[in-house]
Protein backbone atom coordinates (compact mmCIF):
# COMPACT_ATOMS: atom_id res chain seq x y z
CA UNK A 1 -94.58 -95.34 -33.94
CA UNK A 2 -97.62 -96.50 -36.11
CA UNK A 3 -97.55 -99.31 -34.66
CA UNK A 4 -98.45 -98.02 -31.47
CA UNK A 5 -101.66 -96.07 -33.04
CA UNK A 6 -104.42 -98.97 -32.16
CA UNK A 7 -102.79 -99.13 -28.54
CA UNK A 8 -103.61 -95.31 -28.95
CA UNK A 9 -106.44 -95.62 -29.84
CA UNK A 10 -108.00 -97.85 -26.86
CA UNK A 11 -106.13 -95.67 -24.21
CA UNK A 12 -107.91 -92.38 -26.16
CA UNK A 13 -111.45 -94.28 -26.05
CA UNK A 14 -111.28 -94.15 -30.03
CA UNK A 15 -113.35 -96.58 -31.83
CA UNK A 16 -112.65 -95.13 -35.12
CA UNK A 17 -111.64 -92.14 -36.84
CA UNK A 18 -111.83 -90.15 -40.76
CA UNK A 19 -109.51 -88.71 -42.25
CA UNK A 20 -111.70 -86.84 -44.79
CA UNK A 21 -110.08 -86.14 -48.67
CA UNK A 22 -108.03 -82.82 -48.90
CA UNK A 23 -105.88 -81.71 -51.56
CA UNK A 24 -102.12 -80.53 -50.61
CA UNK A 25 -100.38 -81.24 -47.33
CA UNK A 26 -102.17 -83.63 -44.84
CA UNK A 27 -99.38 -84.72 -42.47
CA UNK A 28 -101.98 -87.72 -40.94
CA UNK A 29 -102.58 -88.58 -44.27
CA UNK A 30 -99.19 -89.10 -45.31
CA UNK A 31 -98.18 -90.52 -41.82
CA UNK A 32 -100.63 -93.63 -42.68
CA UNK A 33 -99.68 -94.26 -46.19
CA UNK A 34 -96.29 -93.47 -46.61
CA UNK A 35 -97.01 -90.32 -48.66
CA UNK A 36 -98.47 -91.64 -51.67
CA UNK A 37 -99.34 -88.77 -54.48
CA UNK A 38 -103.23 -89.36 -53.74
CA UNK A 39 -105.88 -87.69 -52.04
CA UNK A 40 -107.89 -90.47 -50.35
CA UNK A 41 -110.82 -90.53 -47.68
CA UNK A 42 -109.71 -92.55 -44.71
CA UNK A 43 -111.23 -94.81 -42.63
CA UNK A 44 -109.19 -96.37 -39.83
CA UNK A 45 -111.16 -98.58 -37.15
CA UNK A 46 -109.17 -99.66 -34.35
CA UNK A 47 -107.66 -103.27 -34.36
CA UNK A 48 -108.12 -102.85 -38.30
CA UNK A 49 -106.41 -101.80 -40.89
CA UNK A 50 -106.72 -98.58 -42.37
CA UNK A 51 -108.92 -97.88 -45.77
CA UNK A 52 -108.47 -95.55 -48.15
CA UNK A 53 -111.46 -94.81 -50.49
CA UNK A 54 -110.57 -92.99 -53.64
CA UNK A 55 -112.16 -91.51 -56.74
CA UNK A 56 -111.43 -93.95 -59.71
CA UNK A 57 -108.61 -92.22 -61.71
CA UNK A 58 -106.68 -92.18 -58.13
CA UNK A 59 -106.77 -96.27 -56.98
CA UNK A 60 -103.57 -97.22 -58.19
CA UNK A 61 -101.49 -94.26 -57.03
CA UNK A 62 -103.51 -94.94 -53.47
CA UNK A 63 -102.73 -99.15 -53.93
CA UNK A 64 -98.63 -98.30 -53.68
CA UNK A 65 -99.73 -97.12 -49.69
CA UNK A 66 -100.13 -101.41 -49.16
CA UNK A 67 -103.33 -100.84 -47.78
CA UNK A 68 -106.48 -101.89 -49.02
CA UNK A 69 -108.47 -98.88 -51.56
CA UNK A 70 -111.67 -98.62 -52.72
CA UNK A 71 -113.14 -96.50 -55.09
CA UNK A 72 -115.81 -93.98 -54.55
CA UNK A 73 -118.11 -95.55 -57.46
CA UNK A 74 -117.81 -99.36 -55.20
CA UNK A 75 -119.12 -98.08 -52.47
CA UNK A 76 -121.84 -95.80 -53.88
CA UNK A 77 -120.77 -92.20 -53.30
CA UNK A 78 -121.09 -90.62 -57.02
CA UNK A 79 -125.00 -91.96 -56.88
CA UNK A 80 -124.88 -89.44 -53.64
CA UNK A 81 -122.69 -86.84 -55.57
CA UNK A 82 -125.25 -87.12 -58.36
CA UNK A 83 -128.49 -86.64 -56.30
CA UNK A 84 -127.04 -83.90 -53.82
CA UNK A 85 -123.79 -82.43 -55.28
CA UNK A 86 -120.28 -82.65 -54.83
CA UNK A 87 -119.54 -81.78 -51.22
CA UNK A 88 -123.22 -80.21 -49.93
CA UNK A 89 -124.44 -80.94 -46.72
CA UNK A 90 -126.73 -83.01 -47.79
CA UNK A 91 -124.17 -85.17 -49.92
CA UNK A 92 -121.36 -85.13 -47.51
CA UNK A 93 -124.30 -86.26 -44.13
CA UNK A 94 -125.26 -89.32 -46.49
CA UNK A 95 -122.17 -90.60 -47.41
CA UNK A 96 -120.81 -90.82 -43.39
CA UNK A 97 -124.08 -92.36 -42.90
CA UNK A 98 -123.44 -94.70 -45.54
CA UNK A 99 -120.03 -95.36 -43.77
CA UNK A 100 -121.45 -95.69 -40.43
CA UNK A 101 -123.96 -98.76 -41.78
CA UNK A 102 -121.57 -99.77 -44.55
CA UNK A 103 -118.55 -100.68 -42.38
CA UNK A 104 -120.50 -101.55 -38.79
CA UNK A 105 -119.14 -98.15 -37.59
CA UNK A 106 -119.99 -97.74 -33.61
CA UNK A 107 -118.86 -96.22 -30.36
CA UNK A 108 -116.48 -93.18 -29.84
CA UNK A 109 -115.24 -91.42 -33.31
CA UNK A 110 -113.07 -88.38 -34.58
CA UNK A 111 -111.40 -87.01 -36.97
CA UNK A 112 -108.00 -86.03 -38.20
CA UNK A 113 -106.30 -84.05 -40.96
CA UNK A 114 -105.59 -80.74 -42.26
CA UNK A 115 -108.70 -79.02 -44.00
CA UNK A 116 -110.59 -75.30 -44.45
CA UNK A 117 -111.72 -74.63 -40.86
CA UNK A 118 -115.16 -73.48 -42.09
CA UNK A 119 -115.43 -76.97 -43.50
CA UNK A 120 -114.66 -78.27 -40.58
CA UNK A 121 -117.09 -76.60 -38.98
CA UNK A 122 -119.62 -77.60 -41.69
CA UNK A 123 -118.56 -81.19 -40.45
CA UNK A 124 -118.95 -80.96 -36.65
CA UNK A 125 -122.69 -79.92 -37.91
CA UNK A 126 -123.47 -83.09 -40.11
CA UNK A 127 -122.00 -85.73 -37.41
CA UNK A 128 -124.70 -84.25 -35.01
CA UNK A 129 -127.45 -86.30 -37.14
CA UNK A 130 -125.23 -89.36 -37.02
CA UNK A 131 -125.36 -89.01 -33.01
CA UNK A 132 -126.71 -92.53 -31.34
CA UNK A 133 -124.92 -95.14 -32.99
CA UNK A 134 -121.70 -93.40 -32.91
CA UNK A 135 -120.33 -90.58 -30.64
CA UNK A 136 -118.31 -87.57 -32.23
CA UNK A 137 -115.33 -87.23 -29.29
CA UNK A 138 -112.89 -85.01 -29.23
CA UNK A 139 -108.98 -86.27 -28.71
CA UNK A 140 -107.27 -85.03 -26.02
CA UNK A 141 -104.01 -83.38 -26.14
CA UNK A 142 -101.18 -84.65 -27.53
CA UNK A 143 -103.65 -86.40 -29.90
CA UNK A 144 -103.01 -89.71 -30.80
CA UNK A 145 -100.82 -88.89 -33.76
CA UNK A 146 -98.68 -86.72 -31.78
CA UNK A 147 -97.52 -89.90 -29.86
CA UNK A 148 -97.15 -92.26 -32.36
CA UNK A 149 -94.89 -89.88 -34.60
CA UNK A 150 -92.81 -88.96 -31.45
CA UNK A 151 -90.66 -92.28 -31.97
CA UNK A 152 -89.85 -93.32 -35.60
CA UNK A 153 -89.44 -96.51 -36.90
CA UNK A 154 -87.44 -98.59 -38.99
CA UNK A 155 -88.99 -97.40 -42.43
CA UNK A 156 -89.08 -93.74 -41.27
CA UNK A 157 -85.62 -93.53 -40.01
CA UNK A 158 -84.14 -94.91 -43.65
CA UNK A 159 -86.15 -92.14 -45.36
CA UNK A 160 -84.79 -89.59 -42.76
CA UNK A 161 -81.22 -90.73 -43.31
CA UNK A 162 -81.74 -90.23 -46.74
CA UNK A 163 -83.13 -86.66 -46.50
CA UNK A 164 -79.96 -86.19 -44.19
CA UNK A 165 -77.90 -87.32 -46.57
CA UNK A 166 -78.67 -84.88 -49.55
CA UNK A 167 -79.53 -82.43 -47.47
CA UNK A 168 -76.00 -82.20 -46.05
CA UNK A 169 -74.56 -82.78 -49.60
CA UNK A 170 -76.07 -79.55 -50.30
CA UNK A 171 -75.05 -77.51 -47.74
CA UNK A 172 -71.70 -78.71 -48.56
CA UNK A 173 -72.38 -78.07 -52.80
CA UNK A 174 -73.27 -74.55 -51.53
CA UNK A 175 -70.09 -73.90 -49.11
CA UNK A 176 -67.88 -74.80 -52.44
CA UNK A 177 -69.78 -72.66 -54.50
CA UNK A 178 -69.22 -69.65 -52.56
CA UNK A 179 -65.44 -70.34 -51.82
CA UNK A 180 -65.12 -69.84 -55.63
CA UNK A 181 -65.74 -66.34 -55.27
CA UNK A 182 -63.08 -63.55 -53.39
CA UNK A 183 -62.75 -60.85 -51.19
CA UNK A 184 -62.55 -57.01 -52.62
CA UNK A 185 -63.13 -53.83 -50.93
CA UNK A 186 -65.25 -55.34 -48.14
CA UNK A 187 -67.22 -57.03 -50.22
CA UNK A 188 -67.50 -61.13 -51.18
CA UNK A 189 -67.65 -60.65 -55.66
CA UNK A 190 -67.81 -62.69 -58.36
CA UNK A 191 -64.70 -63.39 -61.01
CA UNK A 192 -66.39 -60.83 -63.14
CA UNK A 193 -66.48 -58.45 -59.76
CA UNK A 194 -70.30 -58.21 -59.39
CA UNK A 195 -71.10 -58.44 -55.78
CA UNK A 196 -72.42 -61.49 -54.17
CA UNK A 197 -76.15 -61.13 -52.89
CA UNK A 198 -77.96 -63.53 -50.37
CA UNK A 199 -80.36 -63.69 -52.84
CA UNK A 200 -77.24 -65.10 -55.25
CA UNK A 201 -76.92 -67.90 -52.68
CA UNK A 202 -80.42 -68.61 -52.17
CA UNK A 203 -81.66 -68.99 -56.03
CA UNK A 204 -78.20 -71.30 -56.22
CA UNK A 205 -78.89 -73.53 -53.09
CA UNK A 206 -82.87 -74.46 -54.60
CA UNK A 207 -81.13 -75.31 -57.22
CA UNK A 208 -78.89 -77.85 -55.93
CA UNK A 209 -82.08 -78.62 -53.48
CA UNK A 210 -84.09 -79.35 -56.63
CA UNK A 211 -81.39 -81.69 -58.07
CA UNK A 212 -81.42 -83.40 -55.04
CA UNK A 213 -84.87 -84.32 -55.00
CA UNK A 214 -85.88 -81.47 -52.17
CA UNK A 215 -87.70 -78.39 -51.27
CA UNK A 216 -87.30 -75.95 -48.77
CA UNK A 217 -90.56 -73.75 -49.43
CA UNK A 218 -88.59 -70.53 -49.56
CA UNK A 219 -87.67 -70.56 -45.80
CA UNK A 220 -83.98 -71.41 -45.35
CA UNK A 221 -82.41 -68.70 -43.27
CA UNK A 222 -79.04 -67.23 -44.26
CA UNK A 223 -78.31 -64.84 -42.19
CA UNK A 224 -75.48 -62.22 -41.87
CA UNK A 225 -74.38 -59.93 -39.56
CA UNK A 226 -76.75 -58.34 -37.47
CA UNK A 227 -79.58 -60.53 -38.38
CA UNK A 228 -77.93 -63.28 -37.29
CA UNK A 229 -78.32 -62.72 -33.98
CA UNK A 230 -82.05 -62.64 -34.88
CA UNK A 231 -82.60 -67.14 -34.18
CA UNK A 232 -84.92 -66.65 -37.39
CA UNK A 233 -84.33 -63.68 -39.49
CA UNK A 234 -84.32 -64.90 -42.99
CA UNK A 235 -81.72 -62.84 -44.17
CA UNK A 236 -82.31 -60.22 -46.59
CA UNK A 237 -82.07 -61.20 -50.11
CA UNK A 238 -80.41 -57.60 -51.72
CA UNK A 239 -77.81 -57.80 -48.65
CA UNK A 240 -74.24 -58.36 -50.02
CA UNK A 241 -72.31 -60.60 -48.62
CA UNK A 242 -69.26 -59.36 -46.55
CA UNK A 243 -65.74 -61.09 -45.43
CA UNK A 244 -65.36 -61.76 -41.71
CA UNK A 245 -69.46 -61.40 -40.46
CA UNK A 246 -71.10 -64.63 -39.23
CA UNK A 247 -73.54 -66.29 -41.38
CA UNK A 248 -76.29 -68.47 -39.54
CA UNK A 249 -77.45 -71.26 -42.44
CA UNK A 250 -80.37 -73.07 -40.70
CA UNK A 251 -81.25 -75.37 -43.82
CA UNK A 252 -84.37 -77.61 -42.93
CA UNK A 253 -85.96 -79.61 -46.23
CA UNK A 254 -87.67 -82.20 -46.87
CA UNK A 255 -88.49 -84.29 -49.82
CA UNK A 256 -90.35 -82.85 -53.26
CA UNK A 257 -93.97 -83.19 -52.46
CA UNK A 258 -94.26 -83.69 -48.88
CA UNK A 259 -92.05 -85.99 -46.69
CA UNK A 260 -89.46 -86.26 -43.87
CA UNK A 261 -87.78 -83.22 -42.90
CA UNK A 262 -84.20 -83.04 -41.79
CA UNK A 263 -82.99 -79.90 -39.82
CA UNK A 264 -79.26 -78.58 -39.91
CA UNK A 265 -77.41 -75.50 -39.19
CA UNK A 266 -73.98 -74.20 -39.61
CA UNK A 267 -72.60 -71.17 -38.96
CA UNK A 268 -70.05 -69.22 -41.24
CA UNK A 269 -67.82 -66.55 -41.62
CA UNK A 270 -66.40 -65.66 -45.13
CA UNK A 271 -62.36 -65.37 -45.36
CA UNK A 272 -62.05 -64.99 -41.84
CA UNK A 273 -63.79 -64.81 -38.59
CA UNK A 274 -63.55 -61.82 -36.48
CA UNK A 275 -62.23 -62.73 -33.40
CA UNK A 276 -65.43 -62.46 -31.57
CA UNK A 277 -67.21 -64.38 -33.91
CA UNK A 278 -64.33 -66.93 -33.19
CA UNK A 279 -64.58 -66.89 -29.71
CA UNK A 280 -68.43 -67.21 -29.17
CA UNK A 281 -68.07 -70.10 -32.18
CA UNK A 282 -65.60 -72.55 -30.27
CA UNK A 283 -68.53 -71.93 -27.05
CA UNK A 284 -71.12 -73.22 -28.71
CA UNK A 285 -69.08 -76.13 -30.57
CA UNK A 286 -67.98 -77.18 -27.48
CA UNK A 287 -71.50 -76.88 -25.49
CA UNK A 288 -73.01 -78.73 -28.75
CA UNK A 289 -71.00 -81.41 -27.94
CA UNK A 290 -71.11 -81.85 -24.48
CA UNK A 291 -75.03 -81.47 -25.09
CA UNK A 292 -75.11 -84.54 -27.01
CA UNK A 293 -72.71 -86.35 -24.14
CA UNK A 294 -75.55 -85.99 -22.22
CA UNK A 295 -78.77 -87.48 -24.13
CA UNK A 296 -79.80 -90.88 -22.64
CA UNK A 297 -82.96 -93.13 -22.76
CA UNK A 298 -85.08 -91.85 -19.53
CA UNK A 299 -83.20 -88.55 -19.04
CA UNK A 300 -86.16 -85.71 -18.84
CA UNK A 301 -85.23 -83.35 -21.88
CA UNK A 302 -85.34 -80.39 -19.44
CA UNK A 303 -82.03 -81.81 -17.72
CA UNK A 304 -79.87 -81.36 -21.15
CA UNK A 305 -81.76 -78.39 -21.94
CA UNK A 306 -80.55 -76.47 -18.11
CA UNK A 307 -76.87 -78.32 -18.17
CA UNK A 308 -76.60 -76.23 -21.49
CA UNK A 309 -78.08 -73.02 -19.82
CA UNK A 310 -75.50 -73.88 -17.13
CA UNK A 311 -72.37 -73.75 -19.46
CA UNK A 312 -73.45 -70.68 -20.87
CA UNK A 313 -74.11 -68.88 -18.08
CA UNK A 314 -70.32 -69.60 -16.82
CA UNK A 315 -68.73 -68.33 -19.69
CA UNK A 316 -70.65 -65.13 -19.45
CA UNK A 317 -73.63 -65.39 -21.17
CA UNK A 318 -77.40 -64.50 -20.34
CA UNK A 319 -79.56 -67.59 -20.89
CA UNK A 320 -83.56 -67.75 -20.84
CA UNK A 321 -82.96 -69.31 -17.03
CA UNK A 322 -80.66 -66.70 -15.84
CA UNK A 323 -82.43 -63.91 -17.22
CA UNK A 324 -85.94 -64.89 -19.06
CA UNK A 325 -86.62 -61.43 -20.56
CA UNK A 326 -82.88 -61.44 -22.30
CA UNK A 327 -83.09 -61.43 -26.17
CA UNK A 328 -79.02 -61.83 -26.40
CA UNK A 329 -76.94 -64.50 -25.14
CA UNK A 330 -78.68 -68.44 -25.44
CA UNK A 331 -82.57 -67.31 -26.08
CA UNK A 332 -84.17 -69.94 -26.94
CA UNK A 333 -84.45 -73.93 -26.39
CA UNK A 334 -81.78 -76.85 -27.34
CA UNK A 335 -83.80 -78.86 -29.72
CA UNK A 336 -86.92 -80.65 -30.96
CA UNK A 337 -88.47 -83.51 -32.19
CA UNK A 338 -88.20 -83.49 -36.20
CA UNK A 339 -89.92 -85.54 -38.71
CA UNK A 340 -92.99 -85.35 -41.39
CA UNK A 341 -93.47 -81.92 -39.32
CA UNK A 342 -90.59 -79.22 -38.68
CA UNK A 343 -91.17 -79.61 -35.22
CA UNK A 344 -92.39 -82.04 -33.43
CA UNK A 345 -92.46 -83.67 -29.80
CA UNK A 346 -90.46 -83.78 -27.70
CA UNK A 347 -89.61 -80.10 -26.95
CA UNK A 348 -86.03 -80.18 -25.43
CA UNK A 349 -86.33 -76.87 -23.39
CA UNK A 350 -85.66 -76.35 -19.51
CA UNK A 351 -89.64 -75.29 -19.93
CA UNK A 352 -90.79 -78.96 -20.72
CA UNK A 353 -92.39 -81.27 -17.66
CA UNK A 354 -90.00 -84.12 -16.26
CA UNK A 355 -92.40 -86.33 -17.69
CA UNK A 356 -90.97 -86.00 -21.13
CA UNK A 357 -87.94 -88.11 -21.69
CA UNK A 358 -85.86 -89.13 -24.01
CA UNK A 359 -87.11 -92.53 -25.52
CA UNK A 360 -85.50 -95.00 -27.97
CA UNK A 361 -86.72 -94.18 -31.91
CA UNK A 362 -86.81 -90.30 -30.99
CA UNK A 363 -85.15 -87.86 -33.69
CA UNK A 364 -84.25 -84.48 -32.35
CA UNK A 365 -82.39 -81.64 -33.31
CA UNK A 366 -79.63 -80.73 -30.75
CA UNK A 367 -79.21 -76.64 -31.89
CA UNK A 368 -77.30 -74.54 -28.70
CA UNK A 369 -76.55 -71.08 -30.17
CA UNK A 370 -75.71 -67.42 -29.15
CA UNK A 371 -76.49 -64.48 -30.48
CA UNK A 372 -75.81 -60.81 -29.83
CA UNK A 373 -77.53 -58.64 -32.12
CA UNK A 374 -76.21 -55.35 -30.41
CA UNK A 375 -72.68 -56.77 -31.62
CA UNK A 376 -73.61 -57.24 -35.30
CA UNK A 377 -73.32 -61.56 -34.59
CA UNK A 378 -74.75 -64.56 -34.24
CA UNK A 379 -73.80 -68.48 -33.68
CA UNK A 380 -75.79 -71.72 -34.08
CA UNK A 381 -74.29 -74.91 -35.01
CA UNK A 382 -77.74 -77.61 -35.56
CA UNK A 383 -77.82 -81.45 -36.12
CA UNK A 384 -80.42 -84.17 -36.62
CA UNK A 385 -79.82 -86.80 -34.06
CA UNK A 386 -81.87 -90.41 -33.91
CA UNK A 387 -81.87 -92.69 -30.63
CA UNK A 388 -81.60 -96.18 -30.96
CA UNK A 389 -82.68 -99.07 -29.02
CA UNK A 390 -79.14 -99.42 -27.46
CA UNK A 391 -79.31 -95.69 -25.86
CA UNK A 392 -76.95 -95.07 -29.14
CA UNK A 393 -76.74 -91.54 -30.76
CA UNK A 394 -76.75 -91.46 -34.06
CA UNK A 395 -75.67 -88.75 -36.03
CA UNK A 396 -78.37 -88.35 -39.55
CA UNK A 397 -76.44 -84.90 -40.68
CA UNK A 398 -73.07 -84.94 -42.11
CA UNK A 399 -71.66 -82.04 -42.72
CA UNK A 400 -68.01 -80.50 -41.15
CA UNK A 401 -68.18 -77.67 -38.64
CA UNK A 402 -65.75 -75.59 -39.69
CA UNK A 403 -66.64 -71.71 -38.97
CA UNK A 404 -64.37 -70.23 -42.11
CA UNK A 405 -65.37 -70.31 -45.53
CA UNK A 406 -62.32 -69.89 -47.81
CA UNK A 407 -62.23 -67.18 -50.76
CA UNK A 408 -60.18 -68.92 -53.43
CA UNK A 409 -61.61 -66.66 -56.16
């Protein structure tokens, strides 16, 4: 949790760290100020608070983050942008230094954040003059955000619900949309008979996504047929939808902007199921289940992860234990660790070390699936999960499992 980052921090030998200004995504930004719509420098020295320094026109959208801002033009960096330029070496090596003096900066330092590797690289070369009073370290692996956003708390699990919420709502929107269409010479049509596209379904799901307040950066598999028993073939958009072939709908947004994700999949078949279809379905609805019957506080993931495996493998089924080089049957792990990134720690897989557990304030995804591509099929049924205090699992996606999609067109 953030609150955990100064304990971090000592453990890591971190005396401080930067954050330096970038424009778009910065998940360690947005982890430390609640993803305000800014674009600040941070400055974060452990025991302290964190500081965000901004460029005038951006201090009140960077004061809604709680934490204290100042402006570029307080603390003297536009004289430096004046004299050297916006961004030089020469700018950019006088303003840390200014930092360094400025805010009694000393010991072991790093940095975090997502920017233009080359820049980085220009960085690593301007902190070697600042060498003596400080020390440029590198963080080990998992770094010290890695830990921290591992286990959520209080204020991150209400936003996730949230995202949950909506994002289920859609899924939902999207299953009665299509059950307004019918069935006609193999083919899933519209009233006016024009046949219905996975494209058709993808333009109308950002839709309801948009109204919603979410985004799903044009990645959502929907999946039919063949492809899915591909885990993450898109689905092509021109592909017509047919009655009776399993749909894999792995829908995993997150808020406009940047934000929480949440993670959900459900499979479908259109009008029917074919009885294969039907058969591997109730499998892996009843392994999901019994997956999540086995999650407790302590429990190494890789113990759920190999009970699934197990299951599988006595129904029939090649697994990635049984047979590693198998690309049908259960190929890949149960789960993850979800939140301001797709995937996050901790990896639920029978590959992980017994040192990872499960731990109270983790959200995972718990997603068994099988898929035969060589049969024209595949299954995945996907929640988002949260871990409470009590050893309590919690349930953030709400949305029924039912494999067939009525035609009422």
């Amino acid at each position: 949790m953030r609150s955990d980052l100064d304990r971090l921090m000592a453990e890591h030998e971190i005396d401080a760290f930067f954050i330096p200004e970038t424009e778009g995504e910065n998940v360690y930004r947005d982890y430390l100020t609640g993803g305000v719509h800014a674009s600040p420098f941070i400055l974060k020295k452990r025991g302290e608070a964190p500081i965000l320094m901004v460029f005038g026109m951006e201090r009140e959208e960077a004061a809604k983050s709680g934490l204290a801002v100042l402006t570029f033009e307080e603390i003297g960096r536009m004289e430096l942008i004046g004299q050297y330029g916006r961004g030089t070496n020469a700018e950019l090596t006088a303003f840390y230094q200014l930092l360094v003096e400025r805010f009694d900066i000393n010991g072991g330092v790093t940095l975090y954040g997502t920017a233009n590797i080359q820049y980085t690289m220009r960085l690593m070369e301007i902190f070697q003059a600042l060498q003596g009073k400080i020390q440029i370290i590198r963080d080990k692996a998992p770094d010290i955000f890695d830990v921290a956003a591992e286990t959520k708390d209080a204020s991150e699990l209400e936003k996730m619900r949230e995202v949950g919420k909506r994002t289920g709502a859609v899924m939902q929107m999207t299953r009665d949309w299509i059950s307004t269409h019918r069935g006609e010479n193999g083919q899933v049509v519209t009233a006016e008979g024009k046949p219905l596209t996975i494209g058709d379904v993808k333009r109308f799901l950002r839709l309801k996504l948009l109204e919603q307040g979410l985004e799903d950066g044009g990645v959502t598999i929907f999946a039919q047929g063949r492809d899915a028993g591909i885990p993450h073939s898109r689905g092509e958009e021109n592909e017509i939808l047919r009655p009776g072939e399993s749909i894999v709908f792995d829908l995993f947004p997150r808020t406009i902007g940047g934000g929480y994700y949440h993670d959900m999949t459900r499979t479908w078949s259109l009008g029917f199921a074919r009885e294969d279809v039907q058969q591997a379905y109730e499998q892996v609805l009843s392994v999901f289940h019994r997956s999540l019957e086995g999650i407790e506080i302590g429990q190494p993931t890789n113990q759920v992860d190999k009970e699934v495996c197990r299951l599988f493998e006595a129904a029939g089924h090649p697994t990635k234990m049984s047979t590693p080089k198998t690309h049908e049957g259960y190929v890949h792990s149960l789960g993850h660790g979800l939140g301001l990134r797709v995937h996050e720690a901790p990896a639920i897989s029978q590959f992980a070390a017994d040192s990872t557990v499960f731990k109270a304030g983790h959200v995972v995804t718990i997603e068994p699936g099988l898929y035969y591509p060589s049969k024209g099929y595949g299954v995945r049924i996907e929640d988002t999960v949260y871990l409470d205090e009590n050893g309590q699992l919690i349930n953030l996606t709400d949305c029924p499992y039912d494999l067939v999609v009525p035609l009422r067109g």
